[in-house]
Protein backbone atom coordinates (compact mmCIF):
# COMPACT_ATOMS: atom_id res chain seq x y z
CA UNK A 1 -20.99 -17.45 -0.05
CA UNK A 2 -21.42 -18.83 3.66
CA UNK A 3 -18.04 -20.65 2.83
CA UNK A 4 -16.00 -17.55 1.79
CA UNK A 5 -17.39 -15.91 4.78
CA UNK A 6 -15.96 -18.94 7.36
CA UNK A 7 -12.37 -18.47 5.56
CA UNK A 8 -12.28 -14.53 5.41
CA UNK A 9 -13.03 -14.54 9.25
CA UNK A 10 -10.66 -17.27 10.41
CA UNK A 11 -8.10 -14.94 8.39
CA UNK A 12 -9.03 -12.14 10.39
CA UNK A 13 -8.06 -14.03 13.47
CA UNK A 14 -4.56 -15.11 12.24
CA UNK A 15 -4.27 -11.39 10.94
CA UNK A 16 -3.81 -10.45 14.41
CA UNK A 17 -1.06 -12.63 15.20
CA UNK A 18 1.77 -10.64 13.73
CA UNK A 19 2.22 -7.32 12.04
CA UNK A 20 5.17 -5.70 10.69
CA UNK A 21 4.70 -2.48 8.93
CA UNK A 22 5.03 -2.41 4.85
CA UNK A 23 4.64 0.87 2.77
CA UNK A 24 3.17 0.36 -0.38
CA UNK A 25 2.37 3.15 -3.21
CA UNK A 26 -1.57 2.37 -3.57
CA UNK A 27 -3.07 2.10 -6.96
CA UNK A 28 -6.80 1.97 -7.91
CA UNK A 29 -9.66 0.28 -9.66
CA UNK A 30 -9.97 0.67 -13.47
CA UNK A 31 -13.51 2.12 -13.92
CA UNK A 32 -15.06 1.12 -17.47
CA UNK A 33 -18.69 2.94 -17.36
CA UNK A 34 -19.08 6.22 -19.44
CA UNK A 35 -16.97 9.41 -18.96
CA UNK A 36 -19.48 12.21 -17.79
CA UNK A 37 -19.16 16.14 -17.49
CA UNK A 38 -20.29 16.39 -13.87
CA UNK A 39 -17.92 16.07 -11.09
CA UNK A 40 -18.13 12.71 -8.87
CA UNK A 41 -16.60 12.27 -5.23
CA UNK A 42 -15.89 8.61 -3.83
CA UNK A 43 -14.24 8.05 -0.84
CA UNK A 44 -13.55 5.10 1.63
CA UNK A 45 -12.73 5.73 5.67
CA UNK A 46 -11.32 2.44 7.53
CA UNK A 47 -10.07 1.60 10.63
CA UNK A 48 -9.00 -1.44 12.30
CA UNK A 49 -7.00 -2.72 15.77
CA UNK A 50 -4.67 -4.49 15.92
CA UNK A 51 -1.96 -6.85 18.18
CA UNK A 52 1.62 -7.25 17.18
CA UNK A 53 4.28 -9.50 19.48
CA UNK A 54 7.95 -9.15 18.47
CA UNK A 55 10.23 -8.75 21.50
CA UNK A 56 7.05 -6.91 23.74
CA UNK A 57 3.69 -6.67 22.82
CA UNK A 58 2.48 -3.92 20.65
CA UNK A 59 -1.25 -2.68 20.08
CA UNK A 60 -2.21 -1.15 17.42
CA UNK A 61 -4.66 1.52 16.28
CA UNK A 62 -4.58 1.83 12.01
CA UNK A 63 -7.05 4.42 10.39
CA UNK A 64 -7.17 5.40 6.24
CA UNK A 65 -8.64 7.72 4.15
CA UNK A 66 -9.17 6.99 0.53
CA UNK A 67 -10.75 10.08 -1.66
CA UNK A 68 -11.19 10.22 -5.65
CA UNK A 69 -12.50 12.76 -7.82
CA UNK A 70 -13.80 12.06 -11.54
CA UNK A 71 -14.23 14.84 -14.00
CA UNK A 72 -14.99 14.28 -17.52
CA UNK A 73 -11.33 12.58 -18.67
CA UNK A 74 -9.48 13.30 -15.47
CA UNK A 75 -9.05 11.46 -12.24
CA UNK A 76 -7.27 12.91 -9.01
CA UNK A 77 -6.77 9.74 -6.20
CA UNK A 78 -5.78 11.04 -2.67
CA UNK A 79 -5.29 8.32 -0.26
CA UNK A 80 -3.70 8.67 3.90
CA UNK A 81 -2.79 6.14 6.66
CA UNK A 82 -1.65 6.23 9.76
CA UNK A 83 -0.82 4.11 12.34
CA UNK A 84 0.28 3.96 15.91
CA UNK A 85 1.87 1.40 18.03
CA UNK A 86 2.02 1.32 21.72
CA UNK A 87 5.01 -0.20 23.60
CA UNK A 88 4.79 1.62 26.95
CA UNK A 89 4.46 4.44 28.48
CA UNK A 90 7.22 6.56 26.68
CA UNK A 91 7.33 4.74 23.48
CA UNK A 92 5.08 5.02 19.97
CA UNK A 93 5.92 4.18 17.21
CA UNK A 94 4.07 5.66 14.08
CA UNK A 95 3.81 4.87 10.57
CA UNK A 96 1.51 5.97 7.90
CA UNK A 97 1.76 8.24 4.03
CA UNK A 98 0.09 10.44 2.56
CA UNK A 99 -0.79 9.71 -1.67
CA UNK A 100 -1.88 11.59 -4.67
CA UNK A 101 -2.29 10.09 -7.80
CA UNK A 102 -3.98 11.78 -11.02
CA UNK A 103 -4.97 10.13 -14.28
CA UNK A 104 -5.61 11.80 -17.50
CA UNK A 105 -8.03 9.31 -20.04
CA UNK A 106 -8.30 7.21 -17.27
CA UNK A 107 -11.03 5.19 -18.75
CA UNK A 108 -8.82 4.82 -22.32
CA UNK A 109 -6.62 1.23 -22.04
CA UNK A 110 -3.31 2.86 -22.19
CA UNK A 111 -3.09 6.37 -20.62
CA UNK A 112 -0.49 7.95 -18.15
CA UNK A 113 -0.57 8.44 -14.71
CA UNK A 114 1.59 10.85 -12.00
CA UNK A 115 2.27 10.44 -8.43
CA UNK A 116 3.44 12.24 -5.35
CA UNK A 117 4.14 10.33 -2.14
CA UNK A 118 5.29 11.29 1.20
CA UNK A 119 5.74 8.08 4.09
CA UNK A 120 7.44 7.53 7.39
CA UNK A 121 7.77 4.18 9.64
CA UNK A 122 9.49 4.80 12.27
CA UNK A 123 9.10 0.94 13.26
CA UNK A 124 12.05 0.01 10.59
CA UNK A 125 13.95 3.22 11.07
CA UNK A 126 12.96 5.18 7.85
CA UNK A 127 12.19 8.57 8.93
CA UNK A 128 11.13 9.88 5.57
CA UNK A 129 10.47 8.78 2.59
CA UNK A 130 9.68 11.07 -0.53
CA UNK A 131 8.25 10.11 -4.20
CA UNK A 132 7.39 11.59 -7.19
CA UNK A 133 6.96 9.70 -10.72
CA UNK A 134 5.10 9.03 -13.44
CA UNK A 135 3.99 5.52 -15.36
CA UNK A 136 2.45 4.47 -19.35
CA UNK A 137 -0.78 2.32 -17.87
CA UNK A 138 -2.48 -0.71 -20.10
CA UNK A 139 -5.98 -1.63 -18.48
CA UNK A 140 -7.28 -5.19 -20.05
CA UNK A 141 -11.31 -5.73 -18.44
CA UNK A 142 -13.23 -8.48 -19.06
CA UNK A 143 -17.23 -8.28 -18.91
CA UNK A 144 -16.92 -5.87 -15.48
CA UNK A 145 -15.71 -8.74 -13.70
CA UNK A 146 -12.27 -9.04 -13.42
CA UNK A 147 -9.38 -6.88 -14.74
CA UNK A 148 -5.43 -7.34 -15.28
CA UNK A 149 -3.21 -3.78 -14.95
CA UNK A 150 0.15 -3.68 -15.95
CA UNK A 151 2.18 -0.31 -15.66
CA UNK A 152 5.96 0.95 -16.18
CA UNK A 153 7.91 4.15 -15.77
CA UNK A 154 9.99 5.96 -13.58
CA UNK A 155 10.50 7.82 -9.84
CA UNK A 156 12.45 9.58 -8.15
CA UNK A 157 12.73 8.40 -4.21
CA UNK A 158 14.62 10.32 -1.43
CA UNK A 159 14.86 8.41 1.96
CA UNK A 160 16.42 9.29 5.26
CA UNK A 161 17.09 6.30 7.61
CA UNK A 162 17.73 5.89 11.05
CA UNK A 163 19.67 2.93 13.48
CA UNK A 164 16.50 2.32 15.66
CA UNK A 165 15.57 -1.11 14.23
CA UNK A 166 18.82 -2.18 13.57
CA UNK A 167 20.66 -4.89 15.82
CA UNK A 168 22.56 -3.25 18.08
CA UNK A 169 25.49 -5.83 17.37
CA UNK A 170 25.73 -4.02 13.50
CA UNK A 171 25.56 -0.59 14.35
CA UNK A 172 28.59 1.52 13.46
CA UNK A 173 30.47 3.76 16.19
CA UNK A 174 28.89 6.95 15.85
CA UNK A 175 26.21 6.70 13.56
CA UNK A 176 24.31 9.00 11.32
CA UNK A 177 21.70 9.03 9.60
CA UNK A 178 21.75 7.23 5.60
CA UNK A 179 20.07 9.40 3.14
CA UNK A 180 19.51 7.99 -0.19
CA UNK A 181 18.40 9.92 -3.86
CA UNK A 182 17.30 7.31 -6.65
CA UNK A 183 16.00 7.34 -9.87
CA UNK A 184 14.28 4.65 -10.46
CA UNK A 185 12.02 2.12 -12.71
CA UNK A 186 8.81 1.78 -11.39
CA UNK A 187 6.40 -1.57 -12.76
CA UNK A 188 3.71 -3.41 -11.33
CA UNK A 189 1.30 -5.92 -12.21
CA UNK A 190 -2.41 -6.18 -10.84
CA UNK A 191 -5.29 -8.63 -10.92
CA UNK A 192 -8.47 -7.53 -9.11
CA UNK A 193 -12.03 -9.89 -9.64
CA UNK A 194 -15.01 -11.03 -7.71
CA UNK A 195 -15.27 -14.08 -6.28
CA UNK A 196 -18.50 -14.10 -5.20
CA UNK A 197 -21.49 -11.42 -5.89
CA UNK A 198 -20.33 -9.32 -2.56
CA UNK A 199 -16.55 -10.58 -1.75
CA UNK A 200 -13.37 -9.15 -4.06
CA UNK A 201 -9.85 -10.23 -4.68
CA UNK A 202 -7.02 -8.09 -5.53
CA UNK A 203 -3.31 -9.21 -6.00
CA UNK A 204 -0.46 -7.02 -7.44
CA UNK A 205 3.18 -7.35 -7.35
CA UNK A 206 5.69 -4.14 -8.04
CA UNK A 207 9.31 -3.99 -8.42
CA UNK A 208 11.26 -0.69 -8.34
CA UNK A 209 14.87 -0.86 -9.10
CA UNK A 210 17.95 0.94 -10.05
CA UNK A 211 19.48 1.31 -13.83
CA UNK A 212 23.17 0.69 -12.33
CA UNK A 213 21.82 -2.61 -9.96
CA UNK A 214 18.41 -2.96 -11.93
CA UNK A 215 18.46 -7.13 -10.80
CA UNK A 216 18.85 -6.15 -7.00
CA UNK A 217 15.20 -4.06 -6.36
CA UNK A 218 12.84 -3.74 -4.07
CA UNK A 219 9.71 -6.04 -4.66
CA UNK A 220 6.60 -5.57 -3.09
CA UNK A 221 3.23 -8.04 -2.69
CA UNK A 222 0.13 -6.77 -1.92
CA UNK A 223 -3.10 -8.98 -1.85
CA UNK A 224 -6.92 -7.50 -0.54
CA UNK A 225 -9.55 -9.28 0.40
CA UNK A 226 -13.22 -7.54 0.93
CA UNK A 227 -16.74 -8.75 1.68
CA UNK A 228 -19.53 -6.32 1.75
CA UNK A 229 -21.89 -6.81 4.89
CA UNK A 230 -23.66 -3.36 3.17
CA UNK A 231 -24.32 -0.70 1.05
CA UNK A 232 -21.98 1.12 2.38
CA UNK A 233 -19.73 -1.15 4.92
CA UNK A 234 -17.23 -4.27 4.06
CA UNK A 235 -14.79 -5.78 5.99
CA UNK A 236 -11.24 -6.49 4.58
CA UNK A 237 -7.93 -8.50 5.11
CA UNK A 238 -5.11 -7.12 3.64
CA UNK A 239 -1.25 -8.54 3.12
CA UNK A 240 1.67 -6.54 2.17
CA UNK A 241 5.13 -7.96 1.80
CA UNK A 242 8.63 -6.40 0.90
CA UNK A 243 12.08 -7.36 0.26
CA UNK A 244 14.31 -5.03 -0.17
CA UNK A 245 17.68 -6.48 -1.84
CA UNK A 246 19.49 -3.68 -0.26
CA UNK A 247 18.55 -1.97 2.63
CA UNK A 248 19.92 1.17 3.01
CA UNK A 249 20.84 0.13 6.70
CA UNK A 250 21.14 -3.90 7.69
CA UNK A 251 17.47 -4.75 8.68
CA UNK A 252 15.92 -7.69 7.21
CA UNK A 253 15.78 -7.82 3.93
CA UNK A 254 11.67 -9.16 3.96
CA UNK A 255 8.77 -7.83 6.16
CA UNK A 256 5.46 -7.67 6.18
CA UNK A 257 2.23 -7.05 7.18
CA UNK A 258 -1.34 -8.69 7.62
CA UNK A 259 -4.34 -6.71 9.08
CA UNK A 260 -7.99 -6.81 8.74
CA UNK A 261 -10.44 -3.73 9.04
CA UNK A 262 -13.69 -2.26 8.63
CA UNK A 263 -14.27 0.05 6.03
CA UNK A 264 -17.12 2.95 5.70
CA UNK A 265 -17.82 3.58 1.59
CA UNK A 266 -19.18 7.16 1.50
């Protein structure tokens, strides 16, 4: 345990080296004890600082909120984030979404689940981004351990982009905005176990793609790492990657981020 501890901290320190801003629909953990009758509240509050260079140096202040609610064979997820970046006095730069999720038999293997999603990032350009879909989930658990998720369906996505992190070299003479309506598959993978009796590793991988260019999507990484120093704190290193095939306005088609936080389990 002392070792995991050494490696999850000297990630924390490279975690502040860079930071590019990824948007990522957030999905849960399969929960395998008993349904009951009686309602139950979770919830998890984090917040974390953080230090980005790119062409000046950024800091960062990141806060989330995630809040379930389990009754008998129902499960309603909402999760927020926001974030804001300071690059001088007349300059922020904010990013965050907010989530709901609900899942009917949630504790059955295969079951369906719905989504809503609003998100900005205003760091890359997209102004708004909004989501709604719905997915056929298959849970596999082994012994409360470890788990493997694996999910497919479809969404609809609506975005609205903007020029401000494009190179000025590529952008058009009088430019407007790029709005985009989708339908879309929606599939992702996830693998979530313990590694140790207090530290947890989760890794999933989605891709979201169009029926006319289905082999040209938009594939997204995420991978969480959390120790718990307590009953009811842990701190965590998260990394989310992206690459987008076809960006609705020529940024890079990868970015990223890597932060670490604190997190308060109420």
């Amino acid at each position: 345990m002392k070792r995991s501890v050494q490696y999850f901290m000297l990630f924390c320190l490279l975690g502040l080296t860079q930071n590019i801003s990824a948007q990522i629909i957030n999905i849960d953990k399969v929960d395998t004890t008993p349904y009951i009758h009686k309602a139950q509240w979770d919830g998890a509050l984090a917040s974390g600082l953080e230090i980005d260079k790119q062409k000046a140096t950024l800091y960062d202040a990141t806060s989330s909120l995630d809040v379930s609610l389990q009754k008998y064979h129902e499960l309603f997820i909402f999760s927020a984030s926001d974030r804001f970046t300071y690059n001088g006095p007349d300059d922020f730069l904010n990013t965050g979404y907010f989530h709901l999720r609900w899942r009917h038999d949630y504790k059955d293997q295969l079951h369906l689940e719905s989504y809503i999603q609003y998100n900005w990032d205003t760091k890359l350009g997209l102004e708004e981004r909004y989501i709604g879909g719905a997915n056929l989930r298959y849970n596999f658990w082994h012994r409360r351990k470890w788990e493997m998720t694996f999910a497919t369906g479809l969404m609809y996505e609506n975005e609205t982009w903007d020029y401000s992190a494009v190179d000025s070299s590529k952008i058009p003479p009088n430019p407007v905005n790029v709005k985009t309506s989708l339908i879309k598959s929606n599939s992702y993978i996830k693998w979530e176990g313990k590694v140790s009796e207090n530290a947890n590793l989760a890794v999933a991988v989605f891709y979201q793609g169009t029926f006319t260019d289905f082999f040209q999507p938009r594939i997204a990484t995420v991978v969480s790492f959390d120790v718990d120093i307590s009953k009811h704190f842990s701190l965590g290193l998260k990394y989310a990657g992206v690459y987008n095939s076809i960006p609705p306005v020529p940024i890079f088609n990868f970015y990223y981020s890597l932060s670490n936080n604190i997190t308060y389990k109420f």
